[in-house]
PDB file of N, CA and C in Angstrom:
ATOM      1  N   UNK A   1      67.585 -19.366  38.077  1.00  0.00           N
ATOM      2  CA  UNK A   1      66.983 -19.741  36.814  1.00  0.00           C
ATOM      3  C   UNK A   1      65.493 -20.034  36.981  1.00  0.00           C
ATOM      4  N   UNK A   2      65.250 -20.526  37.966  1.00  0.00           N
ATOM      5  CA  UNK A   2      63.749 -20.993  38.146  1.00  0.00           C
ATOM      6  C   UNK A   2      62.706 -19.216  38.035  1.00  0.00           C
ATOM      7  N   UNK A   3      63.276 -18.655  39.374  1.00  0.00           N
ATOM      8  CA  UNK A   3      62.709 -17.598  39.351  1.00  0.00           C
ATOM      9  C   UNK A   3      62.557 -16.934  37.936  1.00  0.00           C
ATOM     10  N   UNK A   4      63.200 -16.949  37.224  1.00  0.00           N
ATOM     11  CA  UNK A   4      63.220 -16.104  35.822  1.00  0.00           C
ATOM     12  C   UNK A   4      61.957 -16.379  35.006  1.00  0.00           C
ATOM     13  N   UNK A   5      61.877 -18.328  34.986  1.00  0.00           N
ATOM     14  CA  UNK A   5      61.089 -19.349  33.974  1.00  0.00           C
ATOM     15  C   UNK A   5      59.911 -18.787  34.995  1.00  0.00           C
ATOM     16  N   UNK A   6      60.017 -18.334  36.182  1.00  0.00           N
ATOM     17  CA  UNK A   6      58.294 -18.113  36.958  1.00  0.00           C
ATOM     18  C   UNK A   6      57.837 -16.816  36.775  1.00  0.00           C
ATOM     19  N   UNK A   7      59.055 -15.933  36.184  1.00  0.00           N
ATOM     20  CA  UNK A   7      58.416 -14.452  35.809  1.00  0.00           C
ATOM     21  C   UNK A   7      57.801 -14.290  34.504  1.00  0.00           C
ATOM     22  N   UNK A   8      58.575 -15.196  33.709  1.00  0.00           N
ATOM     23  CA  UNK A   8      58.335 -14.928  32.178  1.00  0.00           C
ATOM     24  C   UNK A   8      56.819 -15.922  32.341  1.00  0.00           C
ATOM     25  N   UNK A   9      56.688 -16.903  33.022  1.00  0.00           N
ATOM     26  CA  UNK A   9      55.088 -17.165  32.900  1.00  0.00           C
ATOM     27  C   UNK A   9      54.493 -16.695  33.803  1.00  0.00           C
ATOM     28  N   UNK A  10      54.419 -16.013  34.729  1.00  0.00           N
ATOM     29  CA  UNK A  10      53.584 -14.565  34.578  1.00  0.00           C
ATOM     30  C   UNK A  10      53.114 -13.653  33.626  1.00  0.00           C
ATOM     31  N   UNK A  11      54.067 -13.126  33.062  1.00  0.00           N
ATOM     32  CA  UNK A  11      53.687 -12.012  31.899  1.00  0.00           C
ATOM     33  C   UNK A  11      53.567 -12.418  31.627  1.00  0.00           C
ATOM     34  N   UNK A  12      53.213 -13.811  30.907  1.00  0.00           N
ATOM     35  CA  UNK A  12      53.042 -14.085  29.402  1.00  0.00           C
ATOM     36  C   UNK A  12      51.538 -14.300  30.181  1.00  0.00           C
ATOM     37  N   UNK A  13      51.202 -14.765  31.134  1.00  0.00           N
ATOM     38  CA  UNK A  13      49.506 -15.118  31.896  1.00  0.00           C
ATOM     39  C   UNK A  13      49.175 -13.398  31.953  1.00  0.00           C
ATOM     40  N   UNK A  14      49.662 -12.395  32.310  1.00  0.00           N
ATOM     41  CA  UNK A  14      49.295 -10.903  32.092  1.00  0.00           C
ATOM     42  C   UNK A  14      48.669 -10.957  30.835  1.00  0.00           C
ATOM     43  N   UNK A  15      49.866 -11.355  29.928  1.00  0.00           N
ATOM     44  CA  UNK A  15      48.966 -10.503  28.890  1.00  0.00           C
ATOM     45  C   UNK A  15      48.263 -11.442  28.376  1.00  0.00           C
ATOM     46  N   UNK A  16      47.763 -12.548  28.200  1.00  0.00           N
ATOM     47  CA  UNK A  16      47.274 -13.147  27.665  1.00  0.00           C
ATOM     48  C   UNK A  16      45.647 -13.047  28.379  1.00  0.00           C
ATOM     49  N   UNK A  17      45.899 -12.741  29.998  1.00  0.00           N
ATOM     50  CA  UNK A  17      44.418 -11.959  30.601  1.00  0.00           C
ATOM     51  C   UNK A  17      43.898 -10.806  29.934  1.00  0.00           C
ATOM     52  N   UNK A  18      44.950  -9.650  29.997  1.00  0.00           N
ATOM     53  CA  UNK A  18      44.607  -8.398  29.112  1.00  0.00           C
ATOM     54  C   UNK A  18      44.111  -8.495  28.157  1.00  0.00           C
ATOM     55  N   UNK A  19      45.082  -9.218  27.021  1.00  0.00           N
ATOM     56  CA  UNK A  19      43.920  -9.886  25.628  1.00  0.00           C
ATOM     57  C   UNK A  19      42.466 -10.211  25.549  1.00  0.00           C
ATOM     58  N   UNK A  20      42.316 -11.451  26.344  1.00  0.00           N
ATOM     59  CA  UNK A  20      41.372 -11.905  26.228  1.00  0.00           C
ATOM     60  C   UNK A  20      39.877 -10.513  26.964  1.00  0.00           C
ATOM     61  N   UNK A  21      40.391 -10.256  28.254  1.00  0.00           N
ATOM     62  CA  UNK A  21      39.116  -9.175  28.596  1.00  0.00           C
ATOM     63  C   UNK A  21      39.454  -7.759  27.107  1.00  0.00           C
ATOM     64  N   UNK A  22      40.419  -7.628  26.765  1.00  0.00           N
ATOM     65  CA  UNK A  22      40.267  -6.492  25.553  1.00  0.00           C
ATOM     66  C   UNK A  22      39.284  -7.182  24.631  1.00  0.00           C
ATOM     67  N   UNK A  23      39.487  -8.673  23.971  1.00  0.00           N
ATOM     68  CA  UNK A  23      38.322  -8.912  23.144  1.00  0.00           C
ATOM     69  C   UNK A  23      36.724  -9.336  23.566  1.00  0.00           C
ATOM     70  N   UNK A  24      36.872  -9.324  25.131  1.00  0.00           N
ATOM     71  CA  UNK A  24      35.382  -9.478  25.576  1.00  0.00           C
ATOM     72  C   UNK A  24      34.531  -8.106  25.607  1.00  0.00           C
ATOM     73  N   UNK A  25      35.979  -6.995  25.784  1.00  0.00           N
ATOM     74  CA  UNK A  25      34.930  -5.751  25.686  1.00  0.00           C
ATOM     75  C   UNK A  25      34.297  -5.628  23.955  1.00  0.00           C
ATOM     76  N   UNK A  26      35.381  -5.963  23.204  1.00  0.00           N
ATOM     77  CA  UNK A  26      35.171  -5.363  21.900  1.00  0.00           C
ATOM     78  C   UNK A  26      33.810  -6.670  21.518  1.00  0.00           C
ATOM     79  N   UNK A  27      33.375  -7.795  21.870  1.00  0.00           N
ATOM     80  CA  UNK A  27      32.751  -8.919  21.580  1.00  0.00           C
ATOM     81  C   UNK A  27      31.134  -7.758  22.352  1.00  0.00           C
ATOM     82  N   UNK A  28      31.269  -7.524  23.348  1.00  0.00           N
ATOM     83  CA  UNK A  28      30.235  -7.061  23.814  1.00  0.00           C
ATOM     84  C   UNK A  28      29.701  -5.977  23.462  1.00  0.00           C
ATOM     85  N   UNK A  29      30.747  -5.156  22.888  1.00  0.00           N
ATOM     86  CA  UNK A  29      30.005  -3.595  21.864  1.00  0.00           C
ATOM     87  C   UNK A  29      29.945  -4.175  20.733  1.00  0.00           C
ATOM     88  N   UNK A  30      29.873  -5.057  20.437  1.00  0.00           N
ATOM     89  CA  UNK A  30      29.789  -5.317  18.798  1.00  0.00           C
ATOM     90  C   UNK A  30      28.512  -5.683  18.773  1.00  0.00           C
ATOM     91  N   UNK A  31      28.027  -6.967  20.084  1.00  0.00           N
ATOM     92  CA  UNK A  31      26.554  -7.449  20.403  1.00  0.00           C
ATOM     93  C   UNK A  31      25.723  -6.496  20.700  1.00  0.00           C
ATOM     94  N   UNK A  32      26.156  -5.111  21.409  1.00  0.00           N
ATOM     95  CA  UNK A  32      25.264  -3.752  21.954  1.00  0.00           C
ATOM     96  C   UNK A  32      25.036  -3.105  20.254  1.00  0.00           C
ATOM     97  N   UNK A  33      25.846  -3.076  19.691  1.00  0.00           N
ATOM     98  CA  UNK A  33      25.532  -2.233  18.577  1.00  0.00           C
ATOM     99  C   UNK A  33      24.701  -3.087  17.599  1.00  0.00           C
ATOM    100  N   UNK A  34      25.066  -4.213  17.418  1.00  0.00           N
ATOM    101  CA  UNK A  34      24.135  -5.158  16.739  1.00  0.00           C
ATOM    102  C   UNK A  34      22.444  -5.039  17.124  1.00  0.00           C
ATOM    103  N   UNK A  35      22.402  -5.123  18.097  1.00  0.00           N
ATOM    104  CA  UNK A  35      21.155  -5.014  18.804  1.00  0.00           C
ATOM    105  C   UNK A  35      20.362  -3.846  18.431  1.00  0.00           C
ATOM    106  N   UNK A  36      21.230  -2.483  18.825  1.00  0.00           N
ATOM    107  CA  UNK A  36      20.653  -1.339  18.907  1.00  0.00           C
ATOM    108  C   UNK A  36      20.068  -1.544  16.987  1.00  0.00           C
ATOM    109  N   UNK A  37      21.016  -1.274  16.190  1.00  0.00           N
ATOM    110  CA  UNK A  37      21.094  -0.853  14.955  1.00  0.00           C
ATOM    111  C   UNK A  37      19.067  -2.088  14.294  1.00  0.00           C
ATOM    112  N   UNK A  38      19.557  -3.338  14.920  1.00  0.00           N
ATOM    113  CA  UNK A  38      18.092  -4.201  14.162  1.00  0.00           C
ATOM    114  C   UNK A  38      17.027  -3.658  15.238  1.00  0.00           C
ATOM    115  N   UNK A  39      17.135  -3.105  16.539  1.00  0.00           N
ATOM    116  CA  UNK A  39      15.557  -2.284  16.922  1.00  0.00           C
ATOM    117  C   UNK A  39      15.416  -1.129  16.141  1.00  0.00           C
ATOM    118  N   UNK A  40      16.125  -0.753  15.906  1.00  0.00           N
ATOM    119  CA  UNK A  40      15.681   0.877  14.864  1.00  0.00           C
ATOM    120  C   UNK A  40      15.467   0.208  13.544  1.00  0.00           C
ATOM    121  N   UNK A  41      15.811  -0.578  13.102  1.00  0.00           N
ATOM    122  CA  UNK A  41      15.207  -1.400  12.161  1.00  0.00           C
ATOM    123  C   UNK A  41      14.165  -1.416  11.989  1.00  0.00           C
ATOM    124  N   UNK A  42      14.040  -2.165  13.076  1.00  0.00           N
ATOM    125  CA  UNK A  42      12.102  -2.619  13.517  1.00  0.00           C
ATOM    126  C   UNK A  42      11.367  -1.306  14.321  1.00  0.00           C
ATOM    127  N   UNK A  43      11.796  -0.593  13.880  1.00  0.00           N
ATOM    128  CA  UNK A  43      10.643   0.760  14.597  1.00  0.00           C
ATOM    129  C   UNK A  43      10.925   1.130  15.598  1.00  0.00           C
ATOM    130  N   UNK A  44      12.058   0.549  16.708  1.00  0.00           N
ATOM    131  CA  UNK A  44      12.208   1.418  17.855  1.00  0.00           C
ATOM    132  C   UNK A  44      12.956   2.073  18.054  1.00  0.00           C
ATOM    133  N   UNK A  45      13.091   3.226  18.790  1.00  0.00           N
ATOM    134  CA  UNK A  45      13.873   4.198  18.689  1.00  0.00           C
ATOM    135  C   UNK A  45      14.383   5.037  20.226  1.00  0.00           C
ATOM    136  N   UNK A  46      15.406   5.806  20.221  1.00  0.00           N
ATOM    137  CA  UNK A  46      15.691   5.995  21.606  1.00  0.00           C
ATOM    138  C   UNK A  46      15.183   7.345  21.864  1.00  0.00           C
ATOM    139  N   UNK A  47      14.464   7.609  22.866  1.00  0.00           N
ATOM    140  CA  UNK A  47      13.943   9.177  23.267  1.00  0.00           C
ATOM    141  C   UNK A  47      14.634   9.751  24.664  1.00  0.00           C
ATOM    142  N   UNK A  48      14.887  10.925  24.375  1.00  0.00           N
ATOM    143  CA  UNK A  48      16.084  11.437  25.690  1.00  0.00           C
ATOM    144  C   UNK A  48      15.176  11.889  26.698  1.00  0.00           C
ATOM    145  N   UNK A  49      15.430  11.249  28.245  1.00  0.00           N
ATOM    146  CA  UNK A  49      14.584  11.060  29.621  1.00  0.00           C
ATOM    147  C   UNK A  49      14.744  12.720  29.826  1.00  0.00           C
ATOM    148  N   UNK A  50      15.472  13.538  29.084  1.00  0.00           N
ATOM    149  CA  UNK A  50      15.356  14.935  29.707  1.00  0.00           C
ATOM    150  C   UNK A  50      14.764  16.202  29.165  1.00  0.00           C
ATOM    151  N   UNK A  51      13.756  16.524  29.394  1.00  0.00           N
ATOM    152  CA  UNK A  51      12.730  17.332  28.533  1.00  0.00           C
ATOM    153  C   UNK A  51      13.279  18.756  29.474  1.00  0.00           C
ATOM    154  N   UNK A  52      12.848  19.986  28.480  1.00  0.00           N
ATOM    155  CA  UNK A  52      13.167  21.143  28.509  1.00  0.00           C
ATOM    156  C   UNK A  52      11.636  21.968  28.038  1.00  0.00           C
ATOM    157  N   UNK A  53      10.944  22.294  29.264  1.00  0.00           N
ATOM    158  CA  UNK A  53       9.506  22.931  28.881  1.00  0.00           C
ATOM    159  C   UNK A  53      10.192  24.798  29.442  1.00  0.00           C
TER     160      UNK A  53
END
């Protein structure tokens, strides 16, 4: 019985890790896109490092 109560709090610590880094990625593209979207706002803009002469 013990072993069982030590598996089920495992997974439940799995996923509750998985969760939380799934909403740190989605927290951190939300701050990247925020960002990007108010510099093009303000005049800046992205130019591609690879030119074709």
């Amino acid at each position: 019985m013990k072993g069982v109560k030590i598996a089920i709090i495992g997974f439940i610590v799995l996923v509750v890790i998985n969760f939380l880094s799934a909403c740190g990625l989605l927290i951190v593209g939300g701050l990247g896109g925020t960002t990007g979207y108010l510099a093009a706002k303000q005049g800046y803009g992205v130019q591609s490092p690879v030119t074709h002469k």
